[in-house]
Protein backbone atom coordinates (compact mmCIF):
# COMPACT_ATOMS: atom_id res chain seq x y z
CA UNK A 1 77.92 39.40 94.89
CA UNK A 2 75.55 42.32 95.27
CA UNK A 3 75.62 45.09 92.37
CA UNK A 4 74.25 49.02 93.31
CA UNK A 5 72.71 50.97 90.74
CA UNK A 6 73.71 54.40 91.72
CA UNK A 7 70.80 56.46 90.27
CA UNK A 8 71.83 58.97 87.54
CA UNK A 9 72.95 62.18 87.88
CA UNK A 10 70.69 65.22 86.47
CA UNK A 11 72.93 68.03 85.15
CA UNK A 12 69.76 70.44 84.93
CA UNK A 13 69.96 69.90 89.37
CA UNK A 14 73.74 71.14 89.13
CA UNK A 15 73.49 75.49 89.06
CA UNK A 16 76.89 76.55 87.42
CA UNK A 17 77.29 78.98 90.85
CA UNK A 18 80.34 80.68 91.04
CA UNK A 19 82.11 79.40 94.53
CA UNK A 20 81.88 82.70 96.89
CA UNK A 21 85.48 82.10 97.71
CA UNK A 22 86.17 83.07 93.82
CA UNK A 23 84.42 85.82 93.93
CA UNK A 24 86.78 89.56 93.75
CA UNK A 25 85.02 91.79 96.41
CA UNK A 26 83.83 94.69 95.12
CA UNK A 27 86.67 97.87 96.25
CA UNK A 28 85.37 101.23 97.13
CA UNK A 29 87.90 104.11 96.01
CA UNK A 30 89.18 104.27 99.99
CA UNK A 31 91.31 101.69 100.88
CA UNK A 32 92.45 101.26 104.80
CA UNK A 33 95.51 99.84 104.91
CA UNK A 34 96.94 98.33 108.48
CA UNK A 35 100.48 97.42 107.79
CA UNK A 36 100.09 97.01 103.84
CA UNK A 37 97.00 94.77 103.63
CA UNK A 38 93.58 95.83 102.89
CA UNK A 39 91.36 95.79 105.78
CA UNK A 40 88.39 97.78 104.71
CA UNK A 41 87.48 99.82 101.93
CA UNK A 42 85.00 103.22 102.41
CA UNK A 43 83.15 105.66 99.81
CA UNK A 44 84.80 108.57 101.31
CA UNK A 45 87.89 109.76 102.43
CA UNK A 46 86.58 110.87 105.96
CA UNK A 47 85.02 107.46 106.64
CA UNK A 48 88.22 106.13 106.26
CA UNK A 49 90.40 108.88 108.04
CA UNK A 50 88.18 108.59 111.11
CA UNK A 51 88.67 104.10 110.70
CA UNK A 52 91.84 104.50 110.22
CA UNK A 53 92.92 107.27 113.49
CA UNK A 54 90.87 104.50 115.65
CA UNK A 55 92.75 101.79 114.64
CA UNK A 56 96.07 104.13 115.46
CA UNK A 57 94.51 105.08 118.54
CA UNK A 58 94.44 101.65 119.65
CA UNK A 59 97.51 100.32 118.27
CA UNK A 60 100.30 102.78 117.94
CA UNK A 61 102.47 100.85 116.59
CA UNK A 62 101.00 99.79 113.69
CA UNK A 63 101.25 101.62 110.24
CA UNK A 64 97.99 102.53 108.83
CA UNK A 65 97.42 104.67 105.49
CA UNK A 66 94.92 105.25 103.30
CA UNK A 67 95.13 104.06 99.77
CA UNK A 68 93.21 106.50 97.18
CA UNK A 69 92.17 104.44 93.81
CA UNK A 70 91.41 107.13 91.49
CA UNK A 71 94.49 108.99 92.14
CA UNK A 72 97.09 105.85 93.33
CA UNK A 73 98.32 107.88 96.12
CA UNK A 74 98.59 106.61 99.60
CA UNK A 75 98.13 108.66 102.69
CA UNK A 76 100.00 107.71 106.01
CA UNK A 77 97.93 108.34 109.35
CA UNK A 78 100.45 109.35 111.83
């Protein structure tokens, strides 16, 4: 019967990286909101007005608001 050495392992080769799946993504105070869920965030409010009116444009019947962080209010685009 054959044996294999496996050679060993060095732990110095092994980075501690942090998985980018773990990683929070970093939130702008502009949230875009299609239908509750976060679909983009912006640094200012008429970045994300002029996202969000496209979005509405396209597809009416969706519900899309803006969600301010600093303030926690939320701003429906009709």
């Amino acid at each position: 019967m054959a044996t294999i050495n496996m050679p060993k392992k060095d732990k110095a080769a092994e980075p501690d990286a942090v998985r980018a799946s773990q990683i929070k993504p970093a939130m702008a105070r502009y949230r875009l909101q299609v239908d509750r869920q976060t679909k983009a965030t912006f640094a200012s409010l008429d970045d994300a007005r002029a996202a969000g009116q496209a979005i509405k444009k396209a597809f009416p019947v969706v519900q899309v608001s803006i969600y301010d962080a600093e303030q926690s209010s939320q701003t429906r685009l009709d």
